[in-house]
N, C-alpha and C. Protein backbone atom coordinates (compact mmCIF):
# COMPACT_ATOMS: atom_id res chain seq x y z
N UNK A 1 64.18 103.88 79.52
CA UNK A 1 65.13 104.92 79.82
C UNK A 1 66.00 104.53 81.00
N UNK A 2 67.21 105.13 80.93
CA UNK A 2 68.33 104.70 82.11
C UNK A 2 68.10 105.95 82.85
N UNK A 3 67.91 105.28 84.39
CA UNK A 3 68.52 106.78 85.14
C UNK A 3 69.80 106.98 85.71
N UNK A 4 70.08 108.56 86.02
CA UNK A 4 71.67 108.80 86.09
C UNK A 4 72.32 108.13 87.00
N UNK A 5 72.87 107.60 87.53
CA UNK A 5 73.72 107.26 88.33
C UNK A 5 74.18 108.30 89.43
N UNK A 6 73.80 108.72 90.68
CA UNK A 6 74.22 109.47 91.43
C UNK A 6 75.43 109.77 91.75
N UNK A 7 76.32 110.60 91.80
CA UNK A 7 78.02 110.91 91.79
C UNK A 7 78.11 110.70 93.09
N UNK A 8 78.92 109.91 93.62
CA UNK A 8 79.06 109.77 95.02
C UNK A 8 79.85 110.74 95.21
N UNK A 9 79.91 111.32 96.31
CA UNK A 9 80.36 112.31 96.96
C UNK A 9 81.68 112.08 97.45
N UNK A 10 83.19 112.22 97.38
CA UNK A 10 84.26 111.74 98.15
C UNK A 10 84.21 112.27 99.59
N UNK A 11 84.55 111.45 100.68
CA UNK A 11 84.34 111.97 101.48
C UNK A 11 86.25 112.07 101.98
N UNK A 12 86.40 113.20 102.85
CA UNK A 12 87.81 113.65 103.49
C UNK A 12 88.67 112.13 103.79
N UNK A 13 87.92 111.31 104.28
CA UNK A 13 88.25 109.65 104.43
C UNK A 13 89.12 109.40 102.90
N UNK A 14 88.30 109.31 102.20
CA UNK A 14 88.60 108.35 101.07
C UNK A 14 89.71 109.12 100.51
N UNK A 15 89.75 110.59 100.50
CA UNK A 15 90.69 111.56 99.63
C UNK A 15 92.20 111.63 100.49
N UNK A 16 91.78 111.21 101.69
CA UNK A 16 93.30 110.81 102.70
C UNK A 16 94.11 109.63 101.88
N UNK A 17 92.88 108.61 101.64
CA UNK A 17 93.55 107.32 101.49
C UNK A 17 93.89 107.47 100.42
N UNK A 18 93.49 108.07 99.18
CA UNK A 18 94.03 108.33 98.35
C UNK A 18 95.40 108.69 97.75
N UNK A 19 95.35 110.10 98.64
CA UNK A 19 96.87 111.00 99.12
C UNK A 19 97.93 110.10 99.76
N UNK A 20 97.21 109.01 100.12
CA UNK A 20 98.23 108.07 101.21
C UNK A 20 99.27 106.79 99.85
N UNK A 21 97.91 106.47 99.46
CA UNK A 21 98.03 105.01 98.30
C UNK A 21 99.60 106.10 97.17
N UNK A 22 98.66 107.51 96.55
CA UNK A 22 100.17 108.36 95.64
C UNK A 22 101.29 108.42 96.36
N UNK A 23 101.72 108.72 97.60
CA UNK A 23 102.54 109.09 98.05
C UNK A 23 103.57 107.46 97.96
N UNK A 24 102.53 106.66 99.02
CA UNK A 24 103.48 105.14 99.09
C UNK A 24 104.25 104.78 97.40
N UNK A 25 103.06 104.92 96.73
CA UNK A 25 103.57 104.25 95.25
C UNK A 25 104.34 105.32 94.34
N UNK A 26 104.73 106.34 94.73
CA UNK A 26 105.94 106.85 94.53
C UNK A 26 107.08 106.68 95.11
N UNK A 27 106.95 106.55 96.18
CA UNK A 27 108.03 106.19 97.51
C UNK A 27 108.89 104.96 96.57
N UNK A 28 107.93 103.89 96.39
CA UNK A 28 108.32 102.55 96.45
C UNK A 28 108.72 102.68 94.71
N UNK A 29 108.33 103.31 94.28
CA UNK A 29 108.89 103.31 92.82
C UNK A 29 110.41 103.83 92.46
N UNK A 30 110.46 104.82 93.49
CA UNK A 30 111.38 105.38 93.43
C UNK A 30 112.63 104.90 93.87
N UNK A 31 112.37 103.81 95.13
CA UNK A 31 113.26 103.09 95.25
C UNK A 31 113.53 101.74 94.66
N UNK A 32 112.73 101.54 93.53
CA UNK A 32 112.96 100.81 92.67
C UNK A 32 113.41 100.86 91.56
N UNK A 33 113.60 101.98 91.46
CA UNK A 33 114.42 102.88 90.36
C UNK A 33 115.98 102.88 90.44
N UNK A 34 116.55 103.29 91.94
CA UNK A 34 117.58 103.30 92.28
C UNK A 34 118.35 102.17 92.73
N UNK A 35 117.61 100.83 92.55
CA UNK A 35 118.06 99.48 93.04
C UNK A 35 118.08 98.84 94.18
N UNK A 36 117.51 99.87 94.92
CA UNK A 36 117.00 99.22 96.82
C UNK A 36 115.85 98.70 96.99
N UNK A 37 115.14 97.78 96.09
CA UNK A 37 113.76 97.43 96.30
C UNK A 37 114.03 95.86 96.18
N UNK A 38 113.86 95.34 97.04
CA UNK A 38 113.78 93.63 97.36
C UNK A 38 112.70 93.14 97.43
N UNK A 39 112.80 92.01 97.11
CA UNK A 39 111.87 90.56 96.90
C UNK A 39 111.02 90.19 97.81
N UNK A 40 110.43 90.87 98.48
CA UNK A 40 109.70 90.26 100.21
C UNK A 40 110.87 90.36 101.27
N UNK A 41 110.81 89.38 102.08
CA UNK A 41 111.46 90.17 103.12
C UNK A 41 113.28 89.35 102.83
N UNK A 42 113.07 89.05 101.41
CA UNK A 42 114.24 88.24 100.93
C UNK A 42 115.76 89.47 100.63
N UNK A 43 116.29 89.16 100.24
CA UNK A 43 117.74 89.92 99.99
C UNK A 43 118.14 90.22 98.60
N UNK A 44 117.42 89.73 97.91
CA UNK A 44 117.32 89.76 96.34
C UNK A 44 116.59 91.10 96.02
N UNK A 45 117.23 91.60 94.77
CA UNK A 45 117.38 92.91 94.28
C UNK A 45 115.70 92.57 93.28
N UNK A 46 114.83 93.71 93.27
CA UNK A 46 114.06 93.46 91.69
C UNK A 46 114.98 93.96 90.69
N UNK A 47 114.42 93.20 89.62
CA UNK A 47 115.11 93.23 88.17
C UNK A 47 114.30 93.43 86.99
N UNK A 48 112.89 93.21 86.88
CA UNK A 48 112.24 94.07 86.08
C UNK A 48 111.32 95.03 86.23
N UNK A 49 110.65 95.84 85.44
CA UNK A 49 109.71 96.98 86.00
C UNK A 49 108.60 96.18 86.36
N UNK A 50 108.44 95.22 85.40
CA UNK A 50 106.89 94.87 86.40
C UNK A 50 106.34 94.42 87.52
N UNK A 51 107.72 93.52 87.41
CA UNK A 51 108.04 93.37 88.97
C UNK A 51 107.84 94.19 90.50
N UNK A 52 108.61 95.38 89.91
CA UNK A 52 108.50 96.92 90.75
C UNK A 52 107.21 97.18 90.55
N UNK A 53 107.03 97.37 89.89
CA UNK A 53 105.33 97.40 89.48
C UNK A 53 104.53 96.90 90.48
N UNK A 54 104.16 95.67 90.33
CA UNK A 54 103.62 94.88 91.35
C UNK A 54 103.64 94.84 92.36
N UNK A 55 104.95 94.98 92.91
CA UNK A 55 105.34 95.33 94.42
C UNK A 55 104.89 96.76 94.14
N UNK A 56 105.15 97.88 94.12
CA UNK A 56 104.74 99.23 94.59
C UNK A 56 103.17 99.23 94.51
N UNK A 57 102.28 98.56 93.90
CA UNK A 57 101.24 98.63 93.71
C UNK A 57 100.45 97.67 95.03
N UNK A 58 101.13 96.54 95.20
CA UNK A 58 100.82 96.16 96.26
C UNK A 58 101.34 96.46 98.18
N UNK A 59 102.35 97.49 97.85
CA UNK A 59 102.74 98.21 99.04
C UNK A 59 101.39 99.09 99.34
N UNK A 60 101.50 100.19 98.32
CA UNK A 60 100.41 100.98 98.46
C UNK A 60 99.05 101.14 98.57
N UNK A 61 98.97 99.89 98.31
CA UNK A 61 97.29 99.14 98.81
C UNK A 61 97.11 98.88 100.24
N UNK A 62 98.22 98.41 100.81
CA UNK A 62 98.43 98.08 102.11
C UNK A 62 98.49 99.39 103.26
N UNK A 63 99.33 100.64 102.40
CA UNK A 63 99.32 101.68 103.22
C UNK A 63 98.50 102.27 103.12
N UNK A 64 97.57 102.58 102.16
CA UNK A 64 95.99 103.14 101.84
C UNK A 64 94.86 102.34 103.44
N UNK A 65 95.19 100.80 102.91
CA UNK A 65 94.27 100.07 104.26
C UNK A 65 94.46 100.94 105.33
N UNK A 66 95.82 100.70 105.91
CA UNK A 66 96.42 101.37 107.23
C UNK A 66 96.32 102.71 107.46
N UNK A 67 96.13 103.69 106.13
CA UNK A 67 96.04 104.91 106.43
C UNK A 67 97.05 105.81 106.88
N UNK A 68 98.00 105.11 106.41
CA UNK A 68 99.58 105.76 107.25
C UNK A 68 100.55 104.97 106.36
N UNK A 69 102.11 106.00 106.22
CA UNK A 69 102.82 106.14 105.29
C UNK A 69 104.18 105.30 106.50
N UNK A 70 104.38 103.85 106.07
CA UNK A 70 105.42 103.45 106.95
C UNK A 70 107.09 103.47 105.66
N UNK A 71 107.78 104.16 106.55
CA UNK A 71 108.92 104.01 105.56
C UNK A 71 110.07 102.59 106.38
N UNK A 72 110.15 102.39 105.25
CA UNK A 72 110.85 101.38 105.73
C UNK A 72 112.35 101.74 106.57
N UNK A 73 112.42 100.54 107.55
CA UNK A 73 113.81 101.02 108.71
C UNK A 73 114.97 100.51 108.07
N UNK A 74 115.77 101.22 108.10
CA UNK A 74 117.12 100.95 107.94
C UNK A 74 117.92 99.93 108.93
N UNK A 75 118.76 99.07 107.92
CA UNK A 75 119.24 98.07 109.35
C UNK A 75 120.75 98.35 109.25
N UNK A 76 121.47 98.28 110.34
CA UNK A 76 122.69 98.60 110.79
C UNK A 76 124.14 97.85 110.29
């Protein structure tokens, strides 16, 4: 016989980082939608979704780590 697997409990921690990871990877989708989402810290536009993809998915991993929502600065 298998036994159950205990439901881990989320704790306020993890449900932040959570709230943190949706928020970034909308952010970053969204500006990948509208054509302001670049290549690393290059000048080049993305051009396919998966691309955007990838990048928003790997932004939001980063802001989940950090725990905080950095928007990117505008340059002059």
């Amino acid at each position: 016989m298998r036994k159950k697997k205990n439901k881990l409990v989320k704790t306020p921690k993890k449900l932040a980082k959570k709230k943190v990871f949706k928020k970034k990877l909308e952010l970053v989708l969204s500006e990948g939608k509208k054509g302001k989402l670049n290549i690393g810290k290059s000048k080049k536009k993305v051009k396919s979704k998966r691309q955007m993809l990838a990048i928003a998915l790997s932004e939001a991993d980063k802001a989940a780590k950090r725990g905080s929502i950095r928007k990117s600065k505008k340059k002059r």
